[in-house]
N, C-alpha and C. Protein backbone atom coordinates (compact mmCIF):
# COMPACT_ATOMS: atom_id res chain seq x y z
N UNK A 1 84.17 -96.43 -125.77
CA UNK A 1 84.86 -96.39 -127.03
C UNK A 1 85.22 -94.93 -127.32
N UNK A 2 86.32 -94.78 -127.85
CA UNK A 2 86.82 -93.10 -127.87
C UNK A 2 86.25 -92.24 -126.73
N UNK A 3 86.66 -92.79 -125.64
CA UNK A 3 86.48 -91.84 -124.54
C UNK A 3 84.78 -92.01 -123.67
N UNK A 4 83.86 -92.74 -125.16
CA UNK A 4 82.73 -92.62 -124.23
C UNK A 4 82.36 -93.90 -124.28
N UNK A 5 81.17 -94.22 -123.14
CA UNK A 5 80.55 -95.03 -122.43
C UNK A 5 79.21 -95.23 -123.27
N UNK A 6 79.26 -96.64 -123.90
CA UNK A 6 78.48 -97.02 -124.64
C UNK A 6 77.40 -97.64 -123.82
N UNK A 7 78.02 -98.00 -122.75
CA UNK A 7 77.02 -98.91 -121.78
C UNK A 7 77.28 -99.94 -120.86
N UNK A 8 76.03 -100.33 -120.36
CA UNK A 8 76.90 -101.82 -119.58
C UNK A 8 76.59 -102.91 -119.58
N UNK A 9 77.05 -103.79 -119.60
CA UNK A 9 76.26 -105.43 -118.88
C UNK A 9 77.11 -105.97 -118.01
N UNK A 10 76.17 -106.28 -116.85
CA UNK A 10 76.15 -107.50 -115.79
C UNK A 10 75.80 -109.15 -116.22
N UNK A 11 77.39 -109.53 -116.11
CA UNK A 11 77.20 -110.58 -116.68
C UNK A 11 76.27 -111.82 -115.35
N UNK A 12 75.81 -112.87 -115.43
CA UNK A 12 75.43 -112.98 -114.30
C UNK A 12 75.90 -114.24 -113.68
N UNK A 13 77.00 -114.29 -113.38
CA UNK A 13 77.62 -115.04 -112.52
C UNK A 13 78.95 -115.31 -113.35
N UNK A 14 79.70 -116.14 -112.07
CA UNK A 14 81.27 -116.77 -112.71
C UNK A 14 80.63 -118.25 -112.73
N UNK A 15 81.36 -118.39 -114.26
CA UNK A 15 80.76 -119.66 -115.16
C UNK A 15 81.62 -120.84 -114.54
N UNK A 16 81.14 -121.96 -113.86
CA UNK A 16 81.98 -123.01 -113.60
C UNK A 16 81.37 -124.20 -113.40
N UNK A 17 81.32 -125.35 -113.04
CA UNK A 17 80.82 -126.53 -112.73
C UNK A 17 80.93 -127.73 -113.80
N UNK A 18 81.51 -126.71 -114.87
CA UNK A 18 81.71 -128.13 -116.17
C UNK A 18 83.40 -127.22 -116.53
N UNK A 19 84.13 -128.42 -117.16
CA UNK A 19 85.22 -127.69 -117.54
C UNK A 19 84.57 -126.72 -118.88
N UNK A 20 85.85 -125.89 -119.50
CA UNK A 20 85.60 -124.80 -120.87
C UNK A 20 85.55 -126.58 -122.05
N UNK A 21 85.16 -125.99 -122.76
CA UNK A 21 85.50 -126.62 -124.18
C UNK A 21 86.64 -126.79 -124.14
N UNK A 22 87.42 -125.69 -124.78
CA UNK A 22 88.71 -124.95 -125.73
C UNK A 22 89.94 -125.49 -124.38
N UNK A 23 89.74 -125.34 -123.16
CA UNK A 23 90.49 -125.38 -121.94
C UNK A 23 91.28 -126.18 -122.29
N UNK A 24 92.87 -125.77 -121.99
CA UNK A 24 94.12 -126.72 -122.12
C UNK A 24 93.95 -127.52 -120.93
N UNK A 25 94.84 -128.47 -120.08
CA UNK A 25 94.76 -129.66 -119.46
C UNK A 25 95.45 -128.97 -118.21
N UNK A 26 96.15 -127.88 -118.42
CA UNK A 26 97.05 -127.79 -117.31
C UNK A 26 96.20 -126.14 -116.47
N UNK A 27 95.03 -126.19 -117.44
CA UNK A 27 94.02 -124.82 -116.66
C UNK A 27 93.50 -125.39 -115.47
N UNK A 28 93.80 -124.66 -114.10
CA UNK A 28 92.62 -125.01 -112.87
C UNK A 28 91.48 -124.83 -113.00
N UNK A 29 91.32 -126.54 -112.38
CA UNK A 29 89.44 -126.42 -112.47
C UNK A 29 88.52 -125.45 -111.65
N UNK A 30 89.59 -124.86 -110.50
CA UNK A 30 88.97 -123.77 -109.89
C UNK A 30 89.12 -122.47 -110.42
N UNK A 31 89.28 -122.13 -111.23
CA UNK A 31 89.58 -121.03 -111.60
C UNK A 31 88.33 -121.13 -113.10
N UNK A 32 88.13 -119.93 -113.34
CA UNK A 32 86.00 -119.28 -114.46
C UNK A 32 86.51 -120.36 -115.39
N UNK A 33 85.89 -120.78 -115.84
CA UNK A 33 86.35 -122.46 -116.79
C UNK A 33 85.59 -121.42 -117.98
N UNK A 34 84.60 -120.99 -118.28
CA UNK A 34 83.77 -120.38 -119.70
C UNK A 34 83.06 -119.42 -119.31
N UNK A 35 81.93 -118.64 -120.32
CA UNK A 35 81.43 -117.90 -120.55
C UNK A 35 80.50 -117.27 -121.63
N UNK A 36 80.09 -116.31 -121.54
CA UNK A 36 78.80 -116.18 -122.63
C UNK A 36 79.77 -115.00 -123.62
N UNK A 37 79.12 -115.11 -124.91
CA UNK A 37 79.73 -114.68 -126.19
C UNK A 37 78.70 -113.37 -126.51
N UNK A 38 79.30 -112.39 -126.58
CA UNK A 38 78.33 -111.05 -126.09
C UNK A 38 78.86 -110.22 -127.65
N UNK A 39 77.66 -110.22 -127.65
CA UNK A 39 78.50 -108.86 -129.39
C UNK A 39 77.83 -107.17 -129.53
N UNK A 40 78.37 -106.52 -129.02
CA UNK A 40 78.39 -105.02 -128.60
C UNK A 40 78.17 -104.24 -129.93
N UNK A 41 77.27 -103.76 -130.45
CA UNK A 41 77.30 -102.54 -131.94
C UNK A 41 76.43 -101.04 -131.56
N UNK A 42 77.15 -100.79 -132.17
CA UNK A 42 76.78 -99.55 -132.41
C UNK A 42 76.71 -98.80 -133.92
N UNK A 43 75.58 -98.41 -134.06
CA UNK A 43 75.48 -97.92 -135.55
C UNK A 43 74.79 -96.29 -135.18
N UNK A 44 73.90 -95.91 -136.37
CA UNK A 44 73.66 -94.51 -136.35
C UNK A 44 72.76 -93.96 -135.45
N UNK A 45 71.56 -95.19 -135.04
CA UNK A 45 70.51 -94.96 -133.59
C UNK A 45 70.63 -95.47 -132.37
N UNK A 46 71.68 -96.54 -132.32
CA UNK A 46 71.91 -96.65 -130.94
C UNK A 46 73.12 -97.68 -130.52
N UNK A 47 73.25 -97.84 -129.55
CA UNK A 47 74.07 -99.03 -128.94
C UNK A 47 73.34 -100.28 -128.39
N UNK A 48 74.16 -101.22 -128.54
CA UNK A 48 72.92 -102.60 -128.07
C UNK A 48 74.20 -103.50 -127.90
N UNK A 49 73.77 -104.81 -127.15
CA UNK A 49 74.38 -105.87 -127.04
C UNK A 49 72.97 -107.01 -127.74
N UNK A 50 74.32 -107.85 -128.26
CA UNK A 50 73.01 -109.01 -128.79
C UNK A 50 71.50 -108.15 -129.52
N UNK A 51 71.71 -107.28 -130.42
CA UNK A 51 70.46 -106.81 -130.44
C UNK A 51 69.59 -105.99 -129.54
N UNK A 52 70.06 -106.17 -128.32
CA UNK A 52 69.18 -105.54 -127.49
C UNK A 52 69.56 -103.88 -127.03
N UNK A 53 69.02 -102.73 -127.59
CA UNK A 53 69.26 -101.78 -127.49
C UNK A 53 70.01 -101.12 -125.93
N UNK A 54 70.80 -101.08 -125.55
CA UNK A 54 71.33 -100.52 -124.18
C UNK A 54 72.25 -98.80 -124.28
N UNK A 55 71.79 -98.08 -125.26
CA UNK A 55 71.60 -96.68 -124.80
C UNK A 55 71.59 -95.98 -126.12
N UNK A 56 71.55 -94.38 -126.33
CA UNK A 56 71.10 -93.68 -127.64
C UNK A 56 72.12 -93.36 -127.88
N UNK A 57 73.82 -93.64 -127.42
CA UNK A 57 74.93 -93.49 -128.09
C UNK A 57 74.85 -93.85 -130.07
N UNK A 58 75.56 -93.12 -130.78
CA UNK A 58 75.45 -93.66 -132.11
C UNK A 58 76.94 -93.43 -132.49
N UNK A 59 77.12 -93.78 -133.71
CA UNK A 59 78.42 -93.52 -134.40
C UNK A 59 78.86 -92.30 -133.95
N UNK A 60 78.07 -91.23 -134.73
CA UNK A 60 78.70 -90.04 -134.66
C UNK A 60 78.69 -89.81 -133.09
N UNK A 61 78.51 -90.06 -132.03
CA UNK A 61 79.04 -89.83 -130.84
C UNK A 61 80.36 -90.18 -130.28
N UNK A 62 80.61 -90.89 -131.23
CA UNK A 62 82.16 -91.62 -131.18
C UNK A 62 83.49 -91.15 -131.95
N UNK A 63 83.34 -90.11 -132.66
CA UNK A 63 83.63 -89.15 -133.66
C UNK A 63 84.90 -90.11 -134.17
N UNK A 64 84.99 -91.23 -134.95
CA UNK A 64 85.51 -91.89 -135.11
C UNK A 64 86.44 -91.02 -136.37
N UNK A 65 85.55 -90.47 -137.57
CA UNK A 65 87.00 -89.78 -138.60
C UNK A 65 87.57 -89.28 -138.23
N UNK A 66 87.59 -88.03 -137.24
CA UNK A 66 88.14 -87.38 -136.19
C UNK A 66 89.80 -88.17 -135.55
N UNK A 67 89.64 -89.11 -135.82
CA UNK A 67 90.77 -89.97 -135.30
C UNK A 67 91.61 -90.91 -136.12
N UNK A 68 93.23 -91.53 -135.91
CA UNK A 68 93.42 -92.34 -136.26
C UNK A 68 93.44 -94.01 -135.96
N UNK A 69 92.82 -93.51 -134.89
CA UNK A 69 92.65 -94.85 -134.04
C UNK A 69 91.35 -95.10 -133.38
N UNK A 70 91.35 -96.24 -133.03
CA UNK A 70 89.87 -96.44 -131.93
C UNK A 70 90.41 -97.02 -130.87
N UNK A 71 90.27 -96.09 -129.63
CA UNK A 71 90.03 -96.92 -128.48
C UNK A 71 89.08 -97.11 -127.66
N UNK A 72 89.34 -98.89 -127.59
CA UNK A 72 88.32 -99.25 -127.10
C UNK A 72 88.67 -100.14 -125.54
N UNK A 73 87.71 -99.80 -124.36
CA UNK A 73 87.74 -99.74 -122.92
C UNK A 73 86.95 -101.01 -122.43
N UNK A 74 87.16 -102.23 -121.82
CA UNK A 74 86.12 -102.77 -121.33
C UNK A 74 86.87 -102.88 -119.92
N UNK A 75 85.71 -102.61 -118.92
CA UNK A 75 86.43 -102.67 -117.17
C UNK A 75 85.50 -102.71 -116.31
N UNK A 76 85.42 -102.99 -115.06
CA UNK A 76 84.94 -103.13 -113.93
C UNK A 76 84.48 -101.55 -113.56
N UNK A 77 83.55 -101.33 -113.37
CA UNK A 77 83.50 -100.19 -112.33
C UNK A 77 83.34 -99.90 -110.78
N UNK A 78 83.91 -99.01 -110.72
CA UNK A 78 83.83 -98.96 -109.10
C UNK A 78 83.63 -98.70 -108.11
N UNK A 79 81.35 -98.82 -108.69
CA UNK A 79 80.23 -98.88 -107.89
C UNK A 79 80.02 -99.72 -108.65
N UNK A 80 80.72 -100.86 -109.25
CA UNK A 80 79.46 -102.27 -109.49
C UNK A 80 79.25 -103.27 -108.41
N UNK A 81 77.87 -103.76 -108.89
CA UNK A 81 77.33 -104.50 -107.50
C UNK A 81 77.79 -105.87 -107.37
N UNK A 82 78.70 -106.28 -108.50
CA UNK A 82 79.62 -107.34 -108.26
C UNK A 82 81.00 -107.13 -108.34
N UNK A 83 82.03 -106.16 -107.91
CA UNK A 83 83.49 -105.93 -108.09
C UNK A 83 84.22 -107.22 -108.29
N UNK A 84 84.18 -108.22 -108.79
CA UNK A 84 85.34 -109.08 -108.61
C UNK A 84 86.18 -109.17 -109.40
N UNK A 85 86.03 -108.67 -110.58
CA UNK A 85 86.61 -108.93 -111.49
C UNK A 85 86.31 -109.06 -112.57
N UNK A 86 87.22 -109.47 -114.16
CA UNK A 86 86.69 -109.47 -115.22
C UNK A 86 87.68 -110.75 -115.87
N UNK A 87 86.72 -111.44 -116.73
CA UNK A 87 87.68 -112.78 -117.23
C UNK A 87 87.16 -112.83 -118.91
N UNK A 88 88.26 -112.86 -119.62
CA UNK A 88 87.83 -112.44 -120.63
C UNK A 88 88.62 -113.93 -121.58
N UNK A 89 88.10 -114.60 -122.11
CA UNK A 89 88.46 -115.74 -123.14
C UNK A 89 89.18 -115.68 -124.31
N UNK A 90 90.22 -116.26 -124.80
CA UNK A 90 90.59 -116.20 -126.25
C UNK A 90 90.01 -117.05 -127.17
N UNK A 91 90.65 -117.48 -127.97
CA UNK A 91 90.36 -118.66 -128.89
C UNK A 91 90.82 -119.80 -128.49
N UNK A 92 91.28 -120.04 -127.53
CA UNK A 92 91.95 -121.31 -127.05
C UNK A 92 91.47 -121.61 -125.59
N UNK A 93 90.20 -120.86 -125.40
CA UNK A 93 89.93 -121.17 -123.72
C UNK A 93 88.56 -120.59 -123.73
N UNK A 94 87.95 -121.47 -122.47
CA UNK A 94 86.45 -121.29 -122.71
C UNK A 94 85.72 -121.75 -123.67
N UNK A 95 84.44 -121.64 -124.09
CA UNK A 95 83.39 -122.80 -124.97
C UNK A 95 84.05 -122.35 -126.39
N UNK A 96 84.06 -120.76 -126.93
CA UNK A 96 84.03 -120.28 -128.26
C UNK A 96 85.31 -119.96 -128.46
N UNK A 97 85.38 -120.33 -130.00
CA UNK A 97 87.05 -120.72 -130.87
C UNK A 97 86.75 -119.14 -131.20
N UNK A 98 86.99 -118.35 -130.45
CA UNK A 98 87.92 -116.79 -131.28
C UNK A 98 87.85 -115.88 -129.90
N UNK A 99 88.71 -114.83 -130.66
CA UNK A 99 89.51 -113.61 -130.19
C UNK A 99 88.85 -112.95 -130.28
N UNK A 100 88.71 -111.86 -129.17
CA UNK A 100 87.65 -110.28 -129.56
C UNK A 100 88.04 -110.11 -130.96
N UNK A 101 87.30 -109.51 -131.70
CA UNK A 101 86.98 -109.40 -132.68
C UNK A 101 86.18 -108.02 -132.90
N UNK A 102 86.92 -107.04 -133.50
CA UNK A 102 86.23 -105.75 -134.13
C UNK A 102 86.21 -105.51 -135.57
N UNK A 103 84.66 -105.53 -136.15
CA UNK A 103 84.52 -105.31 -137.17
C UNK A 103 83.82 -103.93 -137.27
N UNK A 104 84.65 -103.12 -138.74
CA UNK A 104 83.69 -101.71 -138.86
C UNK A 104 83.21 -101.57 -140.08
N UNK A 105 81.85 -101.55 -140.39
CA UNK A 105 81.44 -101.70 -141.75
C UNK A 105 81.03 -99.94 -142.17
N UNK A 106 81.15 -99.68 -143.24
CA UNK A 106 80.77 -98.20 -143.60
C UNK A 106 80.31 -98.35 -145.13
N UNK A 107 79.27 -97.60 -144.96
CA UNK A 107 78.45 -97.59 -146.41
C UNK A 107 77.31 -96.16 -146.33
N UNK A 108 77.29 -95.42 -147.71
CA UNK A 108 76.72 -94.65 -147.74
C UNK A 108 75.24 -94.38 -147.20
């Protein structure tokens, strides 16, 4: 996010053997049918997925007033120990009804 590396997850495997929920009729059944619903934050002590702390990045490492924008990076890297790829769901495909979704809350 703004240039830095909040962290990572290995998701663990490509999801298939049942169709998606959301999946239109004309999606191949060979092709990642779903997936797991992952929610990434970062506040003033750290970064975490699902709660689970994954590094000491905080806000202010992200120098977010500093800017008029946020960008934000999700990608493959290239020493991961699974390269294949990345499949990412909307609201109309896979188990869960929504769109990435960024919320930024600020309070004194």
């Amino acid at each position: 996010m703004n240039g830095t590396e909040i962290g990572t997850w290995t998701c663990p495997g490509d999801f298939g053997g049942r169709k998606g929920r959301l999946n239109p009729a004309w999606w191949p059944e060979d092709s990642t049918q779903f997936g797991v619903l992952k929610t990434w934050k970062v506040d003033r002590t750290k970064s975490s997925i699902d709660e689970v702390p994954i590094s000491g990045i905080t806000l202010a490492d992200l120098k977010i007033p500093s800017s008029d924008f946020i960008t934000f990076r999700i990608g493959v890297k290239s020493d991961a120990v699974h390269k294949g790829g990345i499949n990412l769901f909307g609201k109309e495909f896979g188990d869960f009804e929504q769109d990435i979704k960024m919320t930024l809350s600020y309070s004194d």
